[in-house]
PDB file of N, CA and C in Angstrom:
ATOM      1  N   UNK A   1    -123.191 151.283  66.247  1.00  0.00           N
ATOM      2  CA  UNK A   1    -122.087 150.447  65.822  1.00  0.00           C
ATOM      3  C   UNK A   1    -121.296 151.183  64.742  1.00  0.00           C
ATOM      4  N   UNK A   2    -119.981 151.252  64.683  1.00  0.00           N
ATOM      5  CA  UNK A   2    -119.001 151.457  63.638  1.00  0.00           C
ATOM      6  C   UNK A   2    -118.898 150.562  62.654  1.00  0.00           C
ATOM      7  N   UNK A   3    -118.803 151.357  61.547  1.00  0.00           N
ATOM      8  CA  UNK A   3    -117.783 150.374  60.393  1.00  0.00           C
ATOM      9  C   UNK A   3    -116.333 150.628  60.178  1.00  0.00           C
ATOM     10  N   UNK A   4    -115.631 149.630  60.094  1.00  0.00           N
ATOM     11  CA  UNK A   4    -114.490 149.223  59.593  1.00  0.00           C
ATOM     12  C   UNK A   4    -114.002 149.075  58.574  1.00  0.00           C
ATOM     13  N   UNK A   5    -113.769 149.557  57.331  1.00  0.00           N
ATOM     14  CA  UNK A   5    -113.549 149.645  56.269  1.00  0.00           C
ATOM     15  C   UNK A   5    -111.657 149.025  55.963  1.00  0.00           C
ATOM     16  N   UNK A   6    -111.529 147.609  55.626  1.00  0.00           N
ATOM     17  CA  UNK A   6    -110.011 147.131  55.507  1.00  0.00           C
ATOM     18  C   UNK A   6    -109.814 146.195  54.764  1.00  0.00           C
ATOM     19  N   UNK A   7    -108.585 145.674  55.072  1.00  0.00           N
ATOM     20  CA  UNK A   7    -108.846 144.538  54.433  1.00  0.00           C
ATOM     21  C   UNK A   7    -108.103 143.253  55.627  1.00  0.00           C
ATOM     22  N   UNK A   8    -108.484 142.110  55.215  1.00  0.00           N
ATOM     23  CA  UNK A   8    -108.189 141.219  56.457  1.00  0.00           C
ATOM     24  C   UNK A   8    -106.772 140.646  56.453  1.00  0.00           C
ATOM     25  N   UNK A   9    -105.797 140.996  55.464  1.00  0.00           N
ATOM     26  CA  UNK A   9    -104.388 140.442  55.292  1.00  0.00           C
ATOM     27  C   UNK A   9    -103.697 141.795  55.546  1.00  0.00           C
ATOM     28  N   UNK A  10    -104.050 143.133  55.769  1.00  0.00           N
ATOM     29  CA  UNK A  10    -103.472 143.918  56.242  1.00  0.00           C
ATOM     30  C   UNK A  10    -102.982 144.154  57.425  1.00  0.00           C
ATOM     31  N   UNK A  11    -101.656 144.313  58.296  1.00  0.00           N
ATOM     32  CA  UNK A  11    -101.499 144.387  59.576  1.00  0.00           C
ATOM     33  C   UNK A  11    -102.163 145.632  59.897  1.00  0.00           C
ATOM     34  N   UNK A  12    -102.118 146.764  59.391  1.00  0.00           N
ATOM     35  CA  UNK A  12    -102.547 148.081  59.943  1.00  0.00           C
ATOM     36  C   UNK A  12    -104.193 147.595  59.981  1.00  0.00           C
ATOM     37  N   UNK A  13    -105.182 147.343  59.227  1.00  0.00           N
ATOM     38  CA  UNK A  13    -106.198 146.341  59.439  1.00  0.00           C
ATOM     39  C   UNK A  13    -106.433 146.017  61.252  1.00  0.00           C
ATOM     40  N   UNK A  14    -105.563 144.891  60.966  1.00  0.00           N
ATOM     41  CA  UNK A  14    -106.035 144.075  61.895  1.00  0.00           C
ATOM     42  C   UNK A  14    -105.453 144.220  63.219  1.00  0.00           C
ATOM     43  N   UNK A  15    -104.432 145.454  62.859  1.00  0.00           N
ATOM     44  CA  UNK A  15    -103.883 146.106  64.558  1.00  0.00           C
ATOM     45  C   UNK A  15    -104.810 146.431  65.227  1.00  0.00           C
ATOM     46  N   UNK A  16    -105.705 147.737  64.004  1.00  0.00           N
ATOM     47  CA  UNK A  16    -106.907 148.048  64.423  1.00  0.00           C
ATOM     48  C   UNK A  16    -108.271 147.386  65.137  1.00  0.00           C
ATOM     49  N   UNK A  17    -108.413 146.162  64.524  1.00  0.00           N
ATOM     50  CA  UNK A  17    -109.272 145.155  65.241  1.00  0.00           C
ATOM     51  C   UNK A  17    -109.019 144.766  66.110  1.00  0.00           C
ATOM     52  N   UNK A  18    -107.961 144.567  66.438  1.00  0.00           N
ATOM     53  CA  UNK A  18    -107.064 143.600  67.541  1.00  0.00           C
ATOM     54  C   UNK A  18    -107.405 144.670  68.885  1.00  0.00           C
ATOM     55  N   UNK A  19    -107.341 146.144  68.698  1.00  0.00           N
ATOM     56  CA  UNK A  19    -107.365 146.953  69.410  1.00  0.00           C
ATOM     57  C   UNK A  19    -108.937 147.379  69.776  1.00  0.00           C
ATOM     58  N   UNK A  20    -109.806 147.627  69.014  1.00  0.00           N
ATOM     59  CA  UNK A  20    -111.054 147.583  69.056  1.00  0.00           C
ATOM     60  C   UNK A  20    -111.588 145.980  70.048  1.00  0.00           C
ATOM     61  N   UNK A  21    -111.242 144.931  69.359  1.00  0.00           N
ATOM     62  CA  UNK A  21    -112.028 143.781  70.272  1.00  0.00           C
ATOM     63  C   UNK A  21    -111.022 143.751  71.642  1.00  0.00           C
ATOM     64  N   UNK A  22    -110.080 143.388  71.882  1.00  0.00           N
ATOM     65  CA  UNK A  22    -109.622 144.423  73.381  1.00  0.00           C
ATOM     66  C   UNK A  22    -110.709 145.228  74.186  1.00  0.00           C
ATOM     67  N   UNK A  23    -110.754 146.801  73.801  1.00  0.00           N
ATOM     68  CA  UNK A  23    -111.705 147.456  74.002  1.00  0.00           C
ATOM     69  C   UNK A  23    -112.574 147.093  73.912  1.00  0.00           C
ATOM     70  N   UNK A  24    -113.393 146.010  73.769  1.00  0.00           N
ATOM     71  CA  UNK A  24    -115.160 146.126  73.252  1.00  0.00           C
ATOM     72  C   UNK A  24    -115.787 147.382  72.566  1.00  0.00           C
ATOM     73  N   UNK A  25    -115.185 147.139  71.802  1.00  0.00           N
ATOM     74  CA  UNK A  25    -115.580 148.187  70.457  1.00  0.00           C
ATOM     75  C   UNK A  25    -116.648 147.763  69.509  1.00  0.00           C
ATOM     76  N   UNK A  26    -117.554 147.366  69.854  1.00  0.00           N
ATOM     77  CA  UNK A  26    -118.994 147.091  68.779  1.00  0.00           C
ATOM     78  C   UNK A  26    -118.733 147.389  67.268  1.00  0.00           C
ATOM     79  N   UNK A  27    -117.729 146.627  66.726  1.00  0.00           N
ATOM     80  CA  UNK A  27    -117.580 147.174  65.013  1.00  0.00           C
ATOM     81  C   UNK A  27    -118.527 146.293  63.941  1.00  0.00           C
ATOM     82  N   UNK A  28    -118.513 146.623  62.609  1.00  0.00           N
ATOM     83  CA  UNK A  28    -118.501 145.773  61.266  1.00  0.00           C
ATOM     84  C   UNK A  28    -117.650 145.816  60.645  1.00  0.00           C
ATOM     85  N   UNK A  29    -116.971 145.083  60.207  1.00  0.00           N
ATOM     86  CA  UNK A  29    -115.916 144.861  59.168  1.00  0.00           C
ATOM     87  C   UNK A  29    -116.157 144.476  57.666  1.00  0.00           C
ATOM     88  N   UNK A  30    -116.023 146.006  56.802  1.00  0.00           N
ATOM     89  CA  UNK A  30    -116.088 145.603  55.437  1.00  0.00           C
ATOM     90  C   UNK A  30    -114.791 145.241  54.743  1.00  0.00           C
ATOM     91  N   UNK A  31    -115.077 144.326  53.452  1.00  0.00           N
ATOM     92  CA  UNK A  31    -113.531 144.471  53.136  1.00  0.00           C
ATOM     93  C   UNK A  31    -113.958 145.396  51.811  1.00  0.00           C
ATOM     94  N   UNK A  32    -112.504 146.614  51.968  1.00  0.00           N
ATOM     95  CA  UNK A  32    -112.767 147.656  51.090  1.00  0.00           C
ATOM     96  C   UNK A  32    -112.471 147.399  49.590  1.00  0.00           C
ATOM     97  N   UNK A  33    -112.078 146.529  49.047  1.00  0.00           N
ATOM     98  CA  UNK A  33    -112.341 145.850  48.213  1.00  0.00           C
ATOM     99  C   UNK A  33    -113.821 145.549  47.246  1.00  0.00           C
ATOM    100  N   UNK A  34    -114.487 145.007  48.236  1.00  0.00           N
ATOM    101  CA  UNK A  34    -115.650 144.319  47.722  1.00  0.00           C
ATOM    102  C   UNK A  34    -116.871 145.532  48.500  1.00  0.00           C
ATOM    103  N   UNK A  35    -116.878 146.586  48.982  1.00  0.00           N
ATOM    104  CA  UNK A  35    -117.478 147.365  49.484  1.00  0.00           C
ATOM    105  C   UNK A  35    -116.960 148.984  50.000  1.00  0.00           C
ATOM    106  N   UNK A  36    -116.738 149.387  48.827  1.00  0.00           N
ATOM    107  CA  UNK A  36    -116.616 150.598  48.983  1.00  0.00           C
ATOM    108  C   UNK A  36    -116.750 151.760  50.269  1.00  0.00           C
ATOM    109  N   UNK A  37    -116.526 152.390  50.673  1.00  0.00           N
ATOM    110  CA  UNK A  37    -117.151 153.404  51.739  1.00  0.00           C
ATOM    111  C   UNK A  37    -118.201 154.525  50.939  1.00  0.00           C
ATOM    112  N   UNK A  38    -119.305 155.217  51.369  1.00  0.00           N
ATOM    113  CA  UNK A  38    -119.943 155.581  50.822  1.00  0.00           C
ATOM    114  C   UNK A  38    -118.981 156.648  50.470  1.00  0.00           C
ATOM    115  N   UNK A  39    -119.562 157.637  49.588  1.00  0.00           N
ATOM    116  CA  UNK A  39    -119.423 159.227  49.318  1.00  0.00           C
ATOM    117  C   UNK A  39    -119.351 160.059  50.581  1.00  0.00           C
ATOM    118  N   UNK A  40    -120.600 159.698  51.390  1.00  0.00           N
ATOM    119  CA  UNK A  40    -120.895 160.704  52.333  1.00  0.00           C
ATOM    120  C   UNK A  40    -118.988 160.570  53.148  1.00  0.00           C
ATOM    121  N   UNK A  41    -119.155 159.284  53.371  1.00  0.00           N
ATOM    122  CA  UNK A  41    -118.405 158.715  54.690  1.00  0.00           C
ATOM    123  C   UNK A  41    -116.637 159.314  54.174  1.00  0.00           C
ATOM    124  N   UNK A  42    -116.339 159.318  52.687  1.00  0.00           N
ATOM    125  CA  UNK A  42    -114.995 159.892  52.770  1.00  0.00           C
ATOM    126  C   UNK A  42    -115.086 161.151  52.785  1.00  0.00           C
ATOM    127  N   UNK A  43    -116.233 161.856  52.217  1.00  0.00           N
ATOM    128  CA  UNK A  43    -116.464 163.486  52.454  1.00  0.00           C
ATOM    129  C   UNK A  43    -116.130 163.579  54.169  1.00  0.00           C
ATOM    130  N   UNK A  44    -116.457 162.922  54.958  1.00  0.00           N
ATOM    131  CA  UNK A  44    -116.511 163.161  56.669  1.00  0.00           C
ATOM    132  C   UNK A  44    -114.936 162.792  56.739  1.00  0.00           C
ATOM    133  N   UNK A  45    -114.221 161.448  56.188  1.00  0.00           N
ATOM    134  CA  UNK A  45    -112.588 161.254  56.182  1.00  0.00           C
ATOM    135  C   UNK A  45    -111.980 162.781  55.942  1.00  0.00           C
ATOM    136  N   UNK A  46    -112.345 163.011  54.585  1.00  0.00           N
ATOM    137  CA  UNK A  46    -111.571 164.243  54.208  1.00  0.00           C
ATOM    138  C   UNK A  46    -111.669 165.669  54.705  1.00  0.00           C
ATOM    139  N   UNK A  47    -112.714 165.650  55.797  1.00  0.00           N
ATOM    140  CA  UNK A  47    -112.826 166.675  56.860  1.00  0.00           C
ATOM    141  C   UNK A  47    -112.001 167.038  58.034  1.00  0.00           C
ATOM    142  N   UNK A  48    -111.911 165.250  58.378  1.00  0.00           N
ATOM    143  CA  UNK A  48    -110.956 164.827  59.480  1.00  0.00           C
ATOM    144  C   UNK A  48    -109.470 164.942  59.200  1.00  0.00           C
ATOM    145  N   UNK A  49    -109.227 165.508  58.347  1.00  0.00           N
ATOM    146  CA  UNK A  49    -107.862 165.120  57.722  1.00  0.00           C
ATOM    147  C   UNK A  49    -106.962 166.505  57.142  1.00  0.00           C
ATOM    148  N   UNK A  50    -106.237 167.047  57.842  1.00  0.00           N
ATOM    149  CA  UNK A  50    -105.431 168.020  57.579  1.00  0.00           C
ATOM    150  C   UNK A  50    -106.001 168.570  55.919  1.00  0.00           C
ATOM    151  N   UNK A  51    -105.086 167.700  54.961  1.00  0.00           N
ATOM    152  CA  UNK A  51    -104.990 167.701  53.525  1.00  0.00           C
ATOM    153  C   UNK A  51    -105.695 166.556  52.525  1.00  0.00           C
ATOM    154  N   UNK A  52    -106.250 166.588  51.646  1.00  0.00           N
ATOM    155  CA  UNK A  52    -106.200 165.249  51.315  1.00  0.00           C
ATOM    156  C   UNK A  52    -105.600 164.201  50.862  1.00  0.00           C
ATOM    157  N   UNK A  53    -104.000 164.506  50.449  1.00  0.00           N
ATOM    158  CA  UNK A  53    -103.614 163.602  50.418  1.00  0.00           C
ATOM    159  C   UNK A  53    -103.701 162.403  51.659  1.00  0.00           C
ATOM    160  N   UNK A  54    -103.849 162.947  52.967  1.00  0.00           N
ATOM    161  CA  UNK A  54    -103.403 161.991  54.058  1.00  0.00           C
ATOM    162  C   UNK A  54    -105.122 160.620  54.162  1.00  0.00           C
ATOM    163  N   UNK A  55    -105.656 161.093  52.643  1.00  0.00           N
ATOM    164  CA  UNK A  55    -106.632 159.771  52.723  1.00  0.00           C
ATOM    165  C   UNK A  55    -106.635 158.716  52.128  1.00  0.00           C
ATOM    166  N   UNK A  56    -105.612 159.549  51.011  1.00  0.00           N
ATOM    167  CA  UNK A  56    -105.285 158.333  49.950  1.00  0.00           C
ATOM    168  C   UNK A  56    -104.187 157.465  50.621  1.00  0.00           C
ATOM    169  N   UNK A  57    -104.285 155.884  49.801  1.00  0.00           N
ATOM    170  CA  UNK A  57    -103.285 154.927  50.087  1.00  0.00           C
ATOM    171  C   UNK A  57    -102.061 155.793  49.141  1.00  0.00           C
ATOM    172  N   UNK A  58    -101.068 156.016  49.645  1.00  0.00           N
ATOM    173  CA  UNK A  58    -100.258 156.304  48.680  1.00  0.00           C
ATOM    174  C   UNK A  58     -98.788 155.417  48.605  1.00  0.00           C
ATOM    175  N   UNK A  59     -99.134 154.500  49.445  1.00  0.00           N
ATOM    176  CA  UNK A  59     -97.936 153.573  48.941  1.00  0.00           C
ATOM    177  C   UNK A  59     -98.779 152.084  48.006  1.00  0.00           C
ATOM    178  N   UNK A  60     -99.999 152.780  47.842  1.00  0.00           N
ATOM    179  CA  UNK A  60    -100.220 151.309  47.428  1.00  0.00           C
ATOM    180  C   UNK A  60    -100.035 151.613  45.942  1.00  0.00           C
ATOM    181  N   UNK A  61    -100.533 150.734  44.988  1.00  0.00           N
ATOM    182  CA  UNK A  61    -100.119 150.118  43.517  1.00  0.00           C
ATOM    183  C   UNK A  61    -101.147 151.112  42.874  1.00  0.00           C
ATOM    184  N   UNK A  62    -102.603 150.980  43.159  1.00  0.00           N
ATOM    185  CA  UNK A  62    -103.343 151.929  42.722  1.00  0.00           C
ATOM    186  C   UNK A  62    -103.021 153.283  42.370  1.00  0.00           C
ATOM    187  N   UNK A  63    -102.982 153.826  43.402  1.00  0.00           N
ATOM    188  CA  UNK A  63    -102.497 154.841  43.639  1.00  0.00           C
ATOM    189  C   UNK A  63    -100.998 155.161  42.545  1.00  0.00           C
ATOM    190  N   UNK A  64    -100.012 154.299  42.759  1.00  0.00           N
ATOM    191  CA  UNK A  64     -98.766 154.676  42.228  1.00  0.00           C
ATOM    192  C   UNK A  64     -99.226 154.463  40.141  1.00  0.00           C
ATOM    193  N   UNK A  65    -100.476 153.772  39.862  1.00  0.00           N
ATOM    194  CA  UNK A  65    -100.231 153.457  38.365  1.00  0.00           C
ATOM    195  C   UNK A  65    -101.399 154.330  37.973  1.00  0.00           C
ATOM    196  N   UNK A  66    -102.193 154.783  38.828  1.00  0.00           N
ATOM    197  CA  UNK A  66    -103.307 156.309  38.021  1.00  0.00           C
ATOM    198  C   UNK A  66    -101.863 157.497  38.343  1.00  0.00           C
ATOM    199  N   UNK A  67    -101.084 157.641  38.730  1.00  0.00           N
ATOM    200  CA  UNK A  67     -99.847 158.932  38.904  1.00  0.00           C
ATOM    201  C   UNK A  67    -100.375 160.011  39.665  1.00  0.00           C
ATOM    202  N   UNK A  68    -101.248 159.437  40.846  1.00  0.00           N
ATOM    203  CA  UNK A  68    -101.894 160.623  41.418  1.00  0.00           C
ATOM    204  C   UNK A  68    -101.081 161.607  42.611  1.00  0.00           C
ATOM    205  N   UNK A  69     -99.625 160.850  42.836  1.00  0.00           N
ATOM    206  CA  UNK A  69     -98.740 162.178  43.668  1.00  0.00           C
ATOM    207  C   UNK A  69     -98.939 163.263  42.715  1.00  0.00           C
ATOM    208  N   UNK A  70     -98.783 164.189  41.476  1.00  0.00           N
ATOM    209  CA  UNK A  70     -98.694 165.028  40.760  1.00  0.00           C
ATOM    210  C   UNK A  70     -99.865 165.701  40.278  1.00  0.00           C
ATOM    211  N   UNK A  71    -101.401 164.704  40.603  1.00  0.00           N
ATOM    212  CA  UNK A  71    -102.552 165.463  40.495  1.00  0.00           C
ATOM    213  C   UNK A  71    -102.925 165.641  41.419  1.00  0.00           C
ATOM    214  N   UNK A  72    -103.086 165.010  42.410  1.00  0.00           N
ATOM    215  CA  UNK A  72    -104.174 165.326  43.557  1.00  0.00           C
ATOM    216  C   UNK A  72    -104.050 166.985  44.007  1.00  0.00           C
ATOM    217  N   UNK A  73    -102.813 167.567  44.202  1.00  0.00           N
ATOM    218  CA  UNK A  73    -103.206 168.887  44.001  1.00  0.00           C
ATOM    219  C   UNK A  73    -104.190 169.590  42.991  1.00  0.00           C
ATOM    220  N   UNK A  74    -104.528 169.295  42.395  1.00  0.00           N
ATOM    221  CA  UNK A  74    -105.418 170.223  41.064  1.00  0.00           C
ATOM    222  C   UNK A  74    -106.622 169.419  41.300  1.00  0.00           C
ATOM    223  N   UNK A  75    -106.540 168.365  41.774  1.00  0.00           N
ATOM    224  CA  UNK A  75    -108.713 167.984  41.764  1.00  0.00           C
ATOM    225  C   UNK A  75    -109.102 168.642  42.933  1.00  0.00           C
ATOM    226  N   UNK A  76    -110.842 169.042  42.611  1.00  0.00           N
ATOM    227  CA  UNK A  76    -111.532 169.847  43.314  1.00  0.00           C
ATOM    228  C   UNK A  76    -111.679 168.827  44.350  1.00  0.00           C
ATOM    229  N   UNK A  77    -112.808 169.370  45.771  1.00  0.00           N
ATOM    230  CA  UNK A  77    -113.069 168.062  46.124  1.00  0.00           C
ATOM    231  C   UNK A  77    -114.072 166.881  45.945  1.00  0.00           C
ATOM    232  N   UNK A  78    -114.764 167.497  45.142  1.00  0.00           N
ATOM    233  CA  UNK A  78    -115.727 166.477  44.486  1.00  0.00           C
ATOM    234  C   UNK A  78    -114.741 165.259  43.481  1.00  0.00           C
ATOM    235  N   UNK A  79    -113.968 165.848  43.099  1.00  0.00           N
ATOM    236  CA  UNK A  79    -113.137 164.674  41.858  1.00  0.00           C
ATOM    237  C   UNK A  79    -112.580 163.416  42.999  1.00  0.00           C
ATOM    238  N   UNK A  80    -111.815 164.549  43.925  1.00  0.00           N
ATOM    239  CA  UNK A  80    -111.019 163.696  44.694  1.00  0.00           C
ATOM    240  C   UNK A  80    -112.321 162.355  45.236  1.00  0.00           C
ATOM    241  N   UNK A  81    -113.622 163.205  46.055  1.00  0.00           N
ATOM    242  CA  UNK A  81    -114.161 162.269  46.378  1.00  0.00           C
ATOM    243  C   UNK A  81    -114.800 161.184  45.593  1.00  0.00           C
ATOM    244  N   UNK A  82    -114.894 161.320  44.265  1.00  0.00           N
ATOM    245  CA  UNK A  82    -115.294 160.217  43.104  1.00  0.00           C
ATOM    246  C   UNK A  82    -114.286 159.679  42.654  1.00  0.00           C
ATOM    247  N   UNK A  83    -112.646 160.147  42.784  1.00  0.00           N
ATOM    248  CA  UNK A  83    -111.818 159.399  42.669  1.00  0.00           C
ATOM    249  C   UNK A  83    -112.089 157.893  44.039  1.00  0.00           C
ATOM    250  N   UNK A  84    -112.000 158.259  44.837  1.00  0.00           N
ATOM    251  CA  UNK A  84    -111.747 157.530  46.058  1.00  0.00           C
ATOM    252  C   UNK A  84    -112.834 156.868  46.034  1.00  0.00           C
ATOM    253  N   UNK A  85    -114.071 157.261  45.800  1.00  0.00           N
ATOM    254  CA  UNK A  85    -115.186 156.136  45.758  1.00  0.00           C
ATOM    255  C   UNK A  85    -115.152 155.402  44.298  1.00  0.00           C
ATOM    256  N   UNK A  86    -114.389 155.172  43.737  1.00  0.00           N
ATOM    257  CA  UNK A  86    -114.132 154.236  42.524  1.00  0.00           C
ATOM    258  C   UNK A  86    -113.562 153.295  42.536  1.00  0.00           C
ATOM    259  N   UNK A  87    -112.760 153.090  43.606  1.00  0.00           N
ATOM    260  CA  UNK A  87    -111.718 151.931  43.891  1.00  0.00           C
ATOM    261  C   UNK A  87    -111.384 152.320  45.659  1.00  0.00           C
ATOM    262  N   UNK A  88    -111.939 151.210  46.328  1.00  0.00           N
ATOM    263  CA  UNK A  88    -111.369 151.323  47.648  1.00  0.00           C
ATOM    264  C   UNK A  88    -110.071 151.365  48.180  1.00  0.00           C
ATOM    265  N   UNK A  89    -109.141 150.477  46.684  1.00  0.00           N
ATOM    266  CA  UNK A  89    -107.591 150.316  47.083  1.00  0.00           C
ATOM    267  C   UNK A  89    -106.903 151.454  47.151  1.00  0.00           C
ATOM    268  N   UNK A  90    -107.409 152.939  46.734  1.00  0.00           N
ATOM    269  CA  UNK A  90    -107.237 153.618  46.906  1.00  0.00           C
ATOM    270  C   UNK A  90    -106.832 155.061  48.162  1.00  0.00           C
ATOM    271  N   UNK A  91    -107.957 153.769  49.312  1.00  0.00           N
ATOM    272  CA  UNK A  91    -108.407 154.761  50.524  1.00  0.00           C
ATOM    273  C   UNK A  91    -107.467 154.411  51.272  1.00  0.00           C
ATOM    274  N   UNK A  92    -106.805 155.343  52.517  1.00  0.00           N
ATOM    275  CA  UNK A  92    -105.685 154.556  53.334  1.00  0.00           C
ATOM    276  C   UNK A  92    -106.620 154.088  54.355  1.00  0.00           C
ATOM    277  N   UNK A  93    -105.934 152.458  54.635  1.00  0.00           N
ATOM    278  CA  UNK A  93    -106.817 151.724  55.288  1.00  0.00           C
ATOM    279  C   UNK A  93    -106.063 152.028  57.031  1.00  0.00           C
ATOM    280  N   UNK A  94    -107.068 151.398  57.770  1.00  0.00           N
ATOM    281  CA  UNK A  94    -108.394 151.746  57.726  1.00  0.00           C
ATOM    282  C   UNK A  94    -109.274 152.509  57.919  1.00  0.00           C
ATOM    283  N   UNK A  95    -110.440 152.776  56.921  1.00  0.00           N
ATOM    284  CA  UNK A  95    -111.833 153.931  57.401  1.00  0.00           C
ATOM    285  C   UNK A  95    -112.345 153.752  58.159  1.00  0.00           C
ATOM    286  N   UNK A  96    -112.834 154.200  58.957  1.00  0.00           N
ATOM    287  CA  UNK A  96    -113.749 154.365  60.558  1.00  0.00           C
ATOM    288  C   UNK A  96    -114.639 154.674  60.935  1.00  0.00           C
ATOM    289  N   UNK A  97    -115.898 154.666  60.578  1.00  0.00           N
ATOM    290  CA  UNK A  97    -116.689 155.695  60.478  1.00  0.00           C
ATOM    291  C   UNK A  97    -117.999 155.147  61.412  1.00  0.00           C
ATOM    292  N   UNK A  98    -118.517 156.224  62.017  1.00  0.00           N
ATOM    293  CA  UNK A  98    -119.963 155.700  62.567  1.00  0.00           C
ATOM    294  C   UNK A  98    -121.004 156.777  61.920  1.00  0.00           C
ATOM    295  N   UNK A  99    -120.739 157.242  60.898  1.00  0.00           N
ATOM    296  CA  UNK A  99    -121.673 158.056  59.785  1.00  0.00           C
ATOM    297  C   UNK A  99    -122.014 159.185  60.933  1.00  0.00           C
ATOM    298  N   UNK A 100    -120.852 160.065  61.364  1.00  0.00           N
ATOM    299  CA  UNK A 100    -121.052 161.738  61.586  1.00  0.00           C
ATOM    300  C   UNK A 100    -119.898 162.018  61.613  1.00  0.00           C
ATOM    301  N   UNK A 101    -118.220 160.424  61.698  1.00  0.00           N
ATOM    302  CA  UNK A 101    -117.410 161.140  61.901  1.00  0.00           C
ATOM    303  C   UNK A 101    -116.427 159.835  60.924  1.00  0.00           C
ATOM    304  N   UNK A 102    -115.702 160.354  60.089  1.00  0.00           N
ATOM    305  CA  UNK A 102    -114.682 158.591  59.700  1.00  0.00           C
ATOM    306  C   UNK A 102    -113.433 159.399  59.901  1.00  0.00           C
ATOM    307  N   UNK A 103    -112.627 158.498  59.697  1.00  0.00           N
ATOM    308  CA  UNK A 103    -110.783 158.538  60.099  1.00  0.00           C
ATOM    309  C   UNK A 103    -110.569 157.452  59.467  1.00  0.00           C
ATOM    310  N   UNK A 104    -108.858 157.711  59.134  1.00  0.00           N
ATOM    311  CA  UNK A 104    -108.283 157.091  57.938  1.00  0.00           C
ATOM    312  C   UNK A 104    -107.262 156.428  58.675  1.00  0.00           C
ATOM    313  N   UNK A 105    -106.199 155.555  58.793  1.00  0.00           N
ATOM    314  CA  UNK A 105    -105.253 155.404  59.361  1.00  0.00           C
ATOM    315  C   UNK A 105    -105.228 154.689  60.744  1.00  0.00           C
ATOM    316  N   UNK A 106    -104.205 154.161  61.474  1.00  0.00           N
ATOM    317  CA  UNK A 106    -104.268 153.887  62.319  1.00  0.00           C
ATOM    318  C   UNK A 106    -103.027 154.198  63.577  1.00  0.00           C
ATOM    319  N   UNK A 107    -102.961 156.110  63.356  1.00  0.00           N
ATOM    320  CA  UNK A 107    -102.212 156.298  64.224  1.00  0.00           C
ATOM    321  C   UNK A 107    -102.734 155.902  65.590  1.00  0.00           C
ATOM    322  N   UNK A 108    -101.808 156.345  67.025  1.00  0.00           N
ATOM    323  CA  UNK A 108    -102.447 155.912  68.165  1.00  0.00           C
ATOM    324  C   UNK A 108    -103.581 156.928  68.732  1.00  0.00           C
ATOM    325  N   UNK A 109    -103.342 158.036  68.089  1.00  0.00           N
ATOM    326  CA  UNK A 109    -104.570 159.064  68.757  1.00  0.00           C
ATOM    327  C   UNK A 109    -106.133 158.661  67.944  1.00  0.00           C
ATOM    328  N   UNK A 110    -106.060 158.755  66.934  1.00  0.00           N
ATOM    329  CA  UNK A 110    -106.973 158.395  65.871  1.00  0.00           C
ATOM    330  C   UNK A 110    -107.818 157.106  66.702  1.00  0.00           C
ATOM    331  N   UNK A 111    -106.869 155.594  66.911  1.00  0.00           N
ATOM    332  CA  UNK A 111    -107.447 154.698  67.139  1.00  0.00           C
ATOM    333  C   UNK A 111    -108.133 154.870  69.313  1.00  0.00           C
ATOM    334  N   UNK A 112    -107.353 155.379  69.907  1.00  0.00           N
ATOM    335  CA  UNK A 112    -108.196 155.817  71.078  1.00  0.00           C
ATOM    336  C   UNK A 112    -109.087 156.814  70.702  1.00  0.00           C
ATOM    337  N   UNK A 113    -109.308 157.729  69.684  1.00  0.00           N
ATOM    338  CA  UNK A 113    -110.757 158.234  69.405  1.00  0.00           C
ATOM    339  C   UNK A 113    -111.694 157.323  69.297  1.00  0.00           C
ATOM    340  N   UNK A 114    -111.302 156.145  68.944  1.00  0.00           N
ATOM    341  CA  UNK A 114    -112.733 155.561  68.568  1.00  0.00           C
ATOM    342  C   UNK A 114    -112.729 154.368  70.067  1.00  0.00           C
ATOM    343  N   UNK A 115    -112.241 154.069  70.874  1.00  0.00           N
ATOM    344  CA  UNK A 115    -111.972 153.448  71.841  1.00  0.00           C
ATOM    345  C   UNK A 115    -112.637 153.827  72.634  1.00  0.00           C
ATOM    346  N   UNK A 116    -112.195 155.764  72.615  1.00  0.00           N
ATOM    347  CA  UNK A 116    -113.027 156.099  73.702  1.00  0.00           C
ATOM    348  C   UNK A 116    -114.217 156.508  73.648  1.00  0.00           C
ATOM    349  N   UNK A 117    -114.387 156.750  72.623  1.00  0.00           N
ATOM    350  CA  UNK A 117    -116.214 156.840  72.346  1.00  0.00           C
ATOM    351  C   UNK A 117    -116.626 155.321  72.098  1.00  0.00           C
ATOM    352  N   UNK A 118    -116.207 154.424  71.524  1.00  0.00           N
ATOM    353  CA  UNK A 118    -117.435 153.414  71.545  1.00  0.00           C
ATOM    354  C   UNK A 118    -116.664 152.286  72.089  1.00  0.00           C
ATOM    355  N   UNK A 119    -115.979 152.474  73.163  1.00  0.00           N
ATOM    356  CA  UNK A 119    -115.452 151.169  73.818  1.00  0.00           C
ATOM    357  C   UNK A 119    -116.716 150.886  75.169  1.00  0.00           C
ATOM    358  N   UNK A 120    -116.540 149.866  75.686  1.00  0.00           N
ATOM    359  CA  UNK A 120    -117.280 149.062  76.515  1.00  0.00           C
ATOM    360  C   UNK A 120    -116.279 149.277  77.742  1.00  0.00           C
TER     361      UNK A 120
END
């Protein structure tokens, strides 16, 4: 089974769900809020992911009042990943993960990755 890492008033969220239960996609749904994603699981995001900016929320509020467009270049990736495990509002929703692989976002390739591996 996958986890879902979102939140439930988000459309990008719940596109994602909407698309998963469609598919019979066997998920859990955390809200990233009240349950963080582990360490391991954004270390595997930030693998999947060109750069790291493309993990952070960067239109959200978090993000815009720590001023992290102007640092995130200069943290190693350990900072980045203890940044991001400090506040979930941070992570771009939603995380994906079945603990060997997570994804951030909900472009359309991203979300048929996980369709086609764990759809029904």
């Amino acid at each position: 089974m996958i986890s879902l890492y979102g939140l439930k008033q988000c459309s990008t969220s719940r596109r994602v769900e909407k698309a998963f239960n469609e598919a019979g996609v066997d998920y859990q749904f955390y809200d990233i809020r009240e349950q963080v994603p582990s360490k391991e699981d954004i270390k595997r995001a930030l693998e999947s992911s060109d750069r790291p900016k493309q993990v952070f929320n960067t239109s959200g509020s978090a993000y815009r009042e720590k001023n992290l467009k102007d640092k995130i270049d200069d943290l190693s990736q350990e900072e980045i990943v203890d940044l991001l495990a400090s506040d979930g509002m941070l992570i771009k929703r939603p995380l994906v993960t079945d603990k060997e692989v997570a994804t951030t976002g909900a472009k359309e390739d991203t979300v048929a990755y996980w369709i086609e591996k764990e759809g029904k």
